[in-house]
C-alpha atoms as a PDB file:
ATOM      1  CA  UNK A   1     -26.578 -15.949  24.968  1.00  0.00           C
ATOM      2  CA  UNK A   2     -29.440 -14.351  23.957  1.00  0.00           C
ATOM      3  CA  UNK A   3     -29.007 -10.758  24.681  1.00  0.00           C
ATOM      4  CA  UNK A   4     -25.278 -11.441  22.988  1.00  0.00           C
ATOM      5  CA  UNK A   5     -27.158 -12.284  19.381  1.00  0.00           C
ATOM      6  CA  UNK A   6     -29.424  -9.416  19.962  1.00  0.00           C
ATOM      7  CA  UNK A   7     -26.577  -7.113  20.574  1.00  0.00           C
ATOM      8  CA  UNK A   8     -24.801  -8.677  17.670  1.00  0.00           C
ATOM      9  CA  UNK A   9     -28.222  -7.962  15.222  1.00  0.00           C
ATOM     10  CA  UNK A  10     -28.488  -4.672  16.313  1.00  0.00           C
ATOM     11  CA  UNK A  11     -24.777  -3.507  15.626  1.00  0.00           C
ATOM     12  CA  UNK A  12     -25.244  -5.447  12.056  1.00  0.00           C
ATOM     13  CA  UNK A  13     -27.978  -3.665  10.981  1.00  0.00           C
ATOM     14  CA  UNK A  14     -26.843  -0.329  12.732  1.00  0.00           C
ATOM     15  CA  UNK A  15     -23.254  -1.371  10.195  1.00  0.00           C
ATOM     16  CA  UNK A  16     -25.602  -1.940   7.320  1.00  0.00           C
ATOM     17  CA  UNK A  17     -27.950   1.394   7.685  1.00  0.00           C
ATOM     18  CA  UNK A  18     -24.731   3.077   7.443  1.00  0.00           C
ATOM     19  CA  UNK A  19     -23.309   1.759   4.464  1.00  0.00           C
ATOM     20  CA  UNK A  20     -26.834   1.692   2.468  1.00  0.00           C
ATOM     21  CA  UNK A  21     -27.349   5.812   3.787  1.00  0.00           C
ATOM     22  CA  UNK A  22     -23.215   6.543   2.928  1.00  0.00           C
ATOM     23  CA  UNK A  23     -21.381   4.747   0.941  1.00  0.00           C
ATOM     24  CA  UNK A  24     -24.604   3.809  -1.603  1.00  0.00           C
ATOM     25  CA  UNK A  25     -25.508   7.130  -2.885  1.00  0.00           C
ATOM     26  CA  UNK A  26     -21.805   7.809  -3.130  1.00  0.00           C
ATOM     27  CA  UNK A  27     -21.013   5.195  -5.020  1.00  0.00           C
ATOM     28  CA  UNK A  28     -23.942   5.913  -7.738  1.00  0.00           C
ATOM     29  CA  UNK A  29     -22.570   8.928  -7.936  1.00  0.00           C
ATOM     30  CA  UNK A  30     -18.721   7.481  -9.066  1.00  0.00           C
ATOM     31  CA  UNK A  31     -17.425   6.370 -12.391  1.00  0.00           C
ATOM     32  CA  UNK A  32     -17.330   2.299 -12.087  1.00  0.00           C
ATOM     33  CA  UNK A  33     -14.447   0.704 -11.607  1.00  0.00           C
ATOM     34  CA  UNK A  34     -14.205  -1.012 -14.222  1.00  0.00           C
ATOM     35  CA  UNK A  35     -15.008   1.864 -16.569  1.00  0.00           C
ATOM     36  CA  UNK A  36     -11.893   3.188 -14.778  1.00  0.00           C
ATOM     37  CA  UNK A  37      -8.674   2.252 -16.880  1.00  0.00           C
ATOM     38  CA  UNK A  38      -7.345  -1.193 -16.196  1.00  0.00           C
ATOM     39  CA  UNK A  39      -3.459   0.490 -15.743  1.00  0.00           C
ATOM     40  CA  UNK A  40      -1.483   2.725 -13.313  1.00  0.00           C
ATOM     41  CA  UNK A  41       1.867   3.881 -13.509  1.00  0.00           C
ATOM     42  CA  UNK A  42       3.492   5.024 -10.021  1.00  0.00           C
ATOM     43  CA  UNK A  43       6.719   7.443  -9.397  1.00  0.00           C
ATOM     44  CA  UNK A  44       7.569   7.540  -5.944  1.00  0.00           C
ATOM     45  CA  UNK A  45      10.265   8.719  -3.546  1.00  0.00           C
ATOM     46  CA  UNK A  46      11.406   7.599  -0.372  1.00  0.00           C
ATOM     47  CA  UNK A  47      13.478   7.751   2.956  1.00  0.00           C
ATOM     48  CA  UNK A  48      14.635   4.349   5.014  1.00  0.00           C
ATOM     49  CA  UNK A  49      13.772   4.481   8.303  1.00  0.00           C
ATOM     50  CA  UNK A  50      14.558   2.591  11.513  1.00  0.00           C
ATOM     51  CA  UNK A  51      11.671   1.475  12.822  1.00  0.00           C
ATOM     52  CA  UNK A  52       9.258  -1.357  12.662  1.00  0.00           C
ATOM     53  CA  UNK A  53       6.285  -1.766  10.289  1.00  0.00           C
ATOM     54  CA  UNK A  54       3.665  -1.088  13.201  1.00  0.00           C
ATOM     55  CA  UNK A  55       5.638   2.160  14.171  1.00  0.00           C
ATOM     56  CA  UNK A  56       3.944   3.450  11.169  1.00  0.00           C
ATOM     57  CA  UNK A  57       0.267   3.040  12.506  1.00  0.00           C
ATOM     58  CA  UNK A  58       1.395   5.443  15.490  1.00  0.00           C
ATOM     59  CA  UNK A  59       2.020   8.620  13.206  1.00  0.00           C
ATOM     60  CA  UNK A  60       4.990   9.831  10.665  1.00  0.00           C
ATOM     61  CA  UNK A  61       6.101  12.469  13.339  1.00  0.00           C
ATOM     62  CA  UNK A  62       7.836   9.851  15.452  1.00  0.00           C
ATOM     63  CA  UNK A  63       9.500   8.221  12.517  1.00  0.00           C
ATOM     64  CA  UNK A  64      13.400   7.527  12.822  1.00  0.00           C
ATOM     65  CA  UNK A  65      14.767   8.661   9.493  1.00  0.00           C
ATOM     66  CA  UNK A  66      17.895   7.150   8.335  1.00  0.00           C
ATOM     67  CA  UNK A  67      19.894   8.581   5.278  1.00  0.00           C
ATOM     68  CA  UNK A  68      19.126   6.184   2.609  1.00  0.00           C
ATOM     69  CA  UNK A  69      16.722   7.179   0.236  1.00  0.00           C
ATOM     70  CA  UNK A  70      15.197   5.447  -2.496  1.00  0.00           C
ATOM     71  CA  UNK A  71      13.201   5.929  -5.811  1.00  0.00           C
ATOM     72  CA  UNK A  72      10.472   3.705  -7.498  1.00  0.00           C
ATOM     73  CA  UNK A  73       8.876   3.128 -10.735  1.00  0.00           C
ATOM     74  CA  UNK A  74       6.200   0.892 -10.800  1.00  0.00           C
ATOM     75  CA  UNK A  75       3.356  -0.492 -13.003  1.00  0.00           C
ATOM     76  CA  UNK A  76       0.037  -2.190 -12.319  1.00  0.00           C
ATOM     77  CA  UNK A  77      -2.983  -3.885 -13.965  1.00  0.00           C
ATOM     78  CA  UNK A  78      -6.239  -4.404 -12.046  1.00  0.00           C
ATOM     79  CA  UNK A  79      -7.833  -8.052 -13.260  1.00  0.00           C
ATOM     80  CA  UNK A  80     -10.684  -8.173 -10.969  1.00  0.00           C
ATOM     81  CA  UNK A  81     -13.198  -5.697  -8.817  1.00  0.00           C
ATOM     82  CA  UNK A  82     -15.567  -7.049  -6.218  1.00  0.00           C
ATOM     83  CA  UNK A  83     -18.988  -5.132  -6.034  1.00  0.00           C
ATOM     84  CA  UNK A  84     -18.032  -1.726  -6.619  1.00  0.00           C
ATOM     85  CA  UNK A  85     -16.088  -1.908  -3.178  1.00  0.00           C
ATOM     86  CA  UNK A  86     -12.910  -3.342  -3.992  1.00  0.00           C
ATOM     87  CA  UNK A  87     -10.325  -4.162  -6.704  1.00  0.00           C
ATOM     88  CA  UNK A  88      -7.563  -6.011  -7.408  1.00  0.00           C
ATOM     89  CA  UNK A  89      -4.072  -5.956  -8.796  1.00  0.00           C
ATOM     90  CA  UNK A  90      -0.603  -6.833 -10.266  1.00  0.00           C
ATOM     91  CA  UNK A  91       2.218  -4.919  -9.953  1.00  0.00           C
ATOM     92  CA  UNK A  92       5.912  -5.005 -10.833  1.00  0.00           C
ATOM     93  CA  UNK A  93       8.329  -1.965  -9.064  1.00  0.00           C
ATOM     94  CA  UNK A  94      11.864  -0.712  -9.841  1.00  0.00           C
ATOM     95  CA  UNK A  95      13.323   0.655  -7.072  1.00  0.00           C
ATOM     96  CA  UNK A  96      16.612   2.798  -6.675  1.00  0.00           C
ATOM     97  CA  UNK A  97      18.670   3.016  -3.625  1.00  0.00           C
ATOM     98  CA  UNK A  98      21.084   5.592  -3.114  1.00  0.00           C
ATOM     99  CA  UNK A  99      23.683   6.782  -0.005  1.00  0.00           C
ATOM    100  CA  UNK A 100      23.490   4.649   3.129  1.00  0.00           C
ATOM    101  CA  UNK A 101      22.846   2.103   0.610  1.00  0.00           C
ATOM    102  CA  UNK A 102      23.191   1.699  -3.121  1.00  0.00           C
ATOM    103  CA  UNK A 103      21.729  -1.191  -4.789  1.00  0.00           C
ATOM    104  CA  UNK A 104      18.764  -2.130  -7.086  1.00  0.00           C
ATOM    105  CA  UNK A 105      15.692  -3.833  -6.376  1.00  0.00           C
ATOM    106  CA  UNK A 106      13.180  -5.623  -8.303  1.00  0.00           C
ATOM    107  CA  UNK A 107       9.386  -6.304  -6.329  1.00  0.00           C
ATOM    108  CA  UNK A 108       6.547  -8.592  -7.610  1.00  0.00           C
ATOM    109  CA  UNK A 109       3.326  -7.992  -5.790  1.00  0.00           C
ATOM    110  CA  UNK A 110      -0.414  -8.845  -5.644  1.00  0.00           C
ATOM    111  CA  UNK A 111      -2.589  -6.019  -4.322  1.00  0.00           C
ATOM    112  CA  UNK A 112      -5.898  -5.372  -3.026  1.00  0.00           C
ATOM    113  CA  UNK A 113      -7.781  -2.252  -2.796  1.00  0.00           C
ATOM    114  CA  UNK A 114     -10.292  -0.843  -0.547  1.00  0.00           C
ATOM    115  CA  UNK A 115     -12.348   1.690  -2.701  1.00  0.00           C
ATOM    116  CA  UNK A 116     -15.661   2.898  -0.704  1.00  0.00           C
ATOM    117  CA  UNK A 117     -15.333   5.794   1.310  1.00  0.00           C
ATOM    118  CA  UNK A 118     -18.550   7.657   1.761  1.00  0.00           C
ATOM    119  CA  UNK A 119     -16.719  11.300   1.432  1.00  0.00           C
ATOM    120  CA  UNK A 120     -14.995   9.440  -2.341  1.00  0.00           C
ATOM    121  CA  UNK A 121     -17.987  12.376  -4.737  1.00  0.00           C
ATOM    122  CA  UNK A 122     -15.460  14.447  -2.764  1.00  0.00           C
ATOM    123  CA  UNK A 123     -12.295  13.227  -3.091  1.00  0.00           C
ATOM    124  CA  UNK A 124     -11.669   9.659  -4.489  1.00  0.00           C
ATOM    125  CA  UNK A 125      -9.790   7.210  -2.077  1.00  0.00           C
ATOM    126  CA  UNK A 126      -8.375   4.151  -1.608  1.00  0.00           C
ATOM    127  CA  UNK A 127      -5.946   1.858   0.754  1.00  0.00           C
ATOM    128  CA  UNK A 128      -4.732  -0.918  -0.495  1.00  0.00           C
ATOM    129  CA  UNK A 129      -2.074  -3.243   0.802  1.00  0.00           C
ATOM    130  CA  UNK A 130       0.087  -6.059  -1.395  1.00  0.00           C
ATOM    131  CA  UNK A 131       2.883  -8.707  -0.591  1.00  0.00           C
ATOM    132  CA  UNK A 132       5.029 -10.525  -3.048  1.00  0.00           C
ATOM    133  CA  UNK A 133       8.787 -11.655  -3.715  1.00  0.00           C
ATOM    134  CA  UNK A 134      11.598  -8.663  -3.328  1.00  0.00           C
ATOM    135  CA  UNK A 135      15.216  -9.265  -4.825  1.00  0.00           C
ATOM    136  CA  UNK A 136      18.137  -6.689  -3.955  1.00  0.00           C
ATOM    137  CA  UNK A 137      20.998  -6.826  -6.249  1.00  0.00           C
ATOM    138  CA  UNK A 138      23.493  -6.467  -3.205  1.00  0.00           C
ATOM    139  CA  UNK A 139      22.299  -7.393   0.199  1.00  0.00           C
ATOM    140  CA  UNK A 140      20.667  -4.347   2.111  1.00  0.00           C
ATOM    141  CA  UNK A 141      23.252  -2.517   4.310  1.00  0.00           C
ATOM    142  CA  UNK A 142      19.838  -0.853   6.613  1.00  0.00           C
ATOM    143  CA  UNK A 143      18.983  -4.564   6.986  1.00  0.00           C
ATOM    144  CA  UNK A 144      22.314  -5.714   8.232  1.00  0.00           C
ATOM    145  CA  UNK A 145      22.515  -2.932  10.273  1.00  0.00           C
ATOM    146  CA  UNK A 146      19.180  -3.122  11.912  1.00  0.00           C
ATOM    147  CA  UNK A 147      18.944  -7.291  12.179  1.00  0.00           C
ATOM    148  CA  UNK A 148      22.752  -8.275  11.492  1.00  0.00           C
ATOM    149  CA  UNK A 149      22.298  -9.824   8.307  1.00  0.00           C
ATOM    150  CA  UNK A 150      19.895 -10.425   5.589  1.00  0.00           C
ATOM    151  CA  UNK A 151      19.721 -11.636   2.279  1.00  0.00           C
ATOM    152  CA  UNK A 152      18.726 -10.397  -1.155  1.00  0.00           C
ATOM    153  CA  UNK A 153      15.818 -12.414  -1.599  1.00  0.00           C
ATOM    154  CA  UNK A 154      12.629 -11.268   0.681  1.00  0.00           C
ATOM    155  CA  UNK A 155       9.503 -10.519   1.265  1.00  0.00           C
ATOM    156  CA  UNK A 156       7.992  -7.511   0.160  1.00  0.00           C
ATOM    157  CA  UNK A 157       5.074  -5.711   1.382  1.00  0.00           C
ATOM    158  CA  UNK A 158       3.047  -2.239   0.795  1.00  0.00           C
ATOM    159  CA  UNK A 159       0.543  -0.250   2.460  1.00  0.00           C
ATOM    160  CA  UNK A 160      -1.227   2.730   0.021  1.00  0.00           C
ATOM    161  CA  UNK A 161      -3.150   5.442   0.820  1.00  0.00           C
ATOM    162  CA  UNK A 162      -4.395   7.075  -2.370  1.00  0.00           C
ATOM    163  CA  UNK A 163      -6.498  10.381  -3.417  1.00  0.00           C
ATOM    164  CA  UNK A 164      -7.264  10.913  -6.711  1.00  0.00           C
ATOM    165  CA  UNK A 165      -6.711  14.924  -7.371  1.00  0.00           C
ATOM    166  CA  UNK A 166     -10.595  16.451  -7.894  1.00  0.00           C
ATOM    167  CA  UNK A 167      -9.711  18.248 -11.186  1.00  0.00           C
ATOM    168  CA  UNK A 168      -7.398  15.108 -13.073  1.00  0.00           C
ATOM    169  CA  UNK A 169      -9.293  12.034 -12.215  1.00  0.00           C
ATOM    170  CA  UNK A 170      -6.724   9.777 -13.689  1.00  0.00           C
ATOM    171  CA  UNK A 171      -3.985  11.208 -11.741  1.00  0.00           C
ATOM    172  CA  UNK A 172      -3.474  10.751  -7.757  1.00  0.00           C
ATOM    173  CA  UNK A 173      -1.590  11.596  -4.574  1.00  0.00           C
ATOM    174  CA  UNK A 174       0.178   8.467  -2.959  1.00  0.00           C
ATOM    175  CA  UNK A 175       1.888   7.472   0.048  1.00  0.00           C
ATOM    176  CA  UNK A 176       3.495   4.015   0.567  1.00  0.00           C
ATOM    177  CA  UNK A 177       4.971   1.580   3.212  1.00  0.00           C
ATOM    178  CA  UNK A 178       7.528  -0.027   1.036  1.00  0.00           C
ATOM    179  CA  UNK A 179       8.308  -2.798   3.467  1.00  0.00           C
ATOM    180  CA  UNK A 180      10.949  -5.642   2.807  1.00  0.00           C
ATOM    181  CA  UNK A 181      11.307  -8.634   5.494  1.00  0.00           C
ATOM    182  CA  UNK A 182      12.323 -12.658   6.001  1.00  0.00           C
ATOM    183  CA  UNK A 183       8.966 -13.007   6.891  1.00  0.00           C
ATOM    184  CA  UNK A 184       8.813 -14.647  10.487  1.00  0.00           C
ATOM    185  CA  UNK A 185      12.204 -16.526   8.790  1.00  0.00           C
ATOM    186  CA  UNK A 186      10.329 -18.711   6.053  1.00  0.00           C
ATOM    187  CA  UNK A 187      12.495 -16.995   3.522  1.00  0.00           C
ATOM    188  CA  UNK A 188      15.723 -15.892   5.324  1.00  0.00           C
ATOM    189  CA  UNK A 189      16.554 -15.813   9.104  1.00  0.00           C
ATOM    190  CA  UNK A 190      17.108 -11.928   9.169  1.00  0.00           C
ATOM    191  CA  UNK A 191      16.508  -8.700   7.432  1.00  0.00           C
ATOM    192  CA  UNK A 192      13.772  -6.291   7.800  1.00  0.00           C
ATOM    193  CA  UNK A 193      13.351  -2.332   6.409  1.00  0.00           C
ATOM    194  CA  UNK A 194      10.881   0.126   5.801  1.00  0.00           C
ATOM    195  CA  UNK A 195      10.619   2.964   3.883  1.00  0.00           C
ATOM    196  CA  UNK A 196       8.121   5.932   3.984  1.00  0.00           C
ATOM    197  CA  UNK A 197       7.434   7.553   0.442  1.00  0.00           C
ATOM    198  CA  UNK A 198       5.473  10.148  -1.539  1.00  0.00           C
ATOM    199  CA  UNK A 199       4.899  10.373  -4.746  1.00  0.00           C
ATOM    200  CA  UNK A 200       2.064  10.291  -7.875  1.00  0.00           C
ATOM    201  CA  UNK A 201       0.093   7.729  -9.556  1.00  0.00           C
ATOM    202  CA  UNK A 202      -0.833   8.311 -13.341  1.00  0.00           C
ATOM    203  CA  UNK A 203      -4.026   5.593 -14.712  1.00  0.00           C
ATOM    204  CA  UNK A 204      -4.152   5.027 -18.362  1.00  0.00           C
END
């Protein structure tokens, strides 16, 4: 038991060294966050796929492309930051689906954001991830398809990656997860998508 709290020490202070020698100076060096602006307006495209949320954590290459796409408008408000290392927002999204399916969807999310990366005097990033309610004006077809029904209320989930572009530091490169599902059936007993999409994120 011993050597185990030792070992556990160690690796702590080994995990703190880091952050005090990386991310520290790095973060003197960036604009607060709350001296950043408080809003964010995101235009983003995307194509439906037909695989499962963790398919995404293997790499885009293997993705199964369907031929739905979608586009997104969406606007957020950060309300909170927690010692320089993360934030945290609202966000409402306007989403467009068009050929496989065509229907409108409305997504309601809360959203927090990892912003310390010890390269960020570099190039400014983030990863955030956000869940909320999802309503589709006509149920899914990509659902049905891939679960045999669904419904048009669900679950909605994201996963960001962001870079803010070096020479417009309001202005930055996104990708998304847009993820809709019945979450483990608490709010339907089938339906589940995901989307991969691309697009640019404009703070004011």
């Amino acid at each position: 038991m011993s050597c185990l709290i030792k070992n556990v020490m160690k690796k702590s202070t080994l995990i703190t060294c880091f952050l005090m020698t990386f991310v520290s100076p790095c973060l003197a060096e960036m604009q607060r966050l709350e001296d950043k602006p408080s809003y964010a307006l995101s235009v983003y495209g995307g194509r439906m796929t037909d695989n499962e949320i963790g398919d995404f954590a293997v790499g885009f290459l293997d993705l199964d492309f369907e031929d739905s796409y979608l586009v997104a408008l969406a606007l957020a408000r950060r309300f909170a930051t927690y010692d320089e290392l993360a934030s945290f927002e609202v966000e409402g999204q306007i989403v467009k689906h068009f050929d496989q399916q065509d229907h409108w969807e409305f997504n309601a999310l809360l959203i927090a954001r990892w912003e310390a990366f010890f390269w960020d005097r570099y190039l400014d990033t983030s990863l955030a991830a956000g869940i909320g309610p999802s309503y589709a004006t006509d149920v899914p077809e990509i659902e049905v398809q891939r679960s045999g029904e669904s419904e048009r209320l669900q679950v909605y989930m994201l996963v960001e990656l962001e870079v803010v572009l070096p020479s417009h530091p309001n202005i930055a490169a996104i990708i998304r997860i847009h993820h809709r599902s019945n979450a483990f059936g608490i709010v339907a007993d089938d339906g589940v998508s995901n989307a991969l999409a691309f697009g640019l994120k404009f703070r004011f």
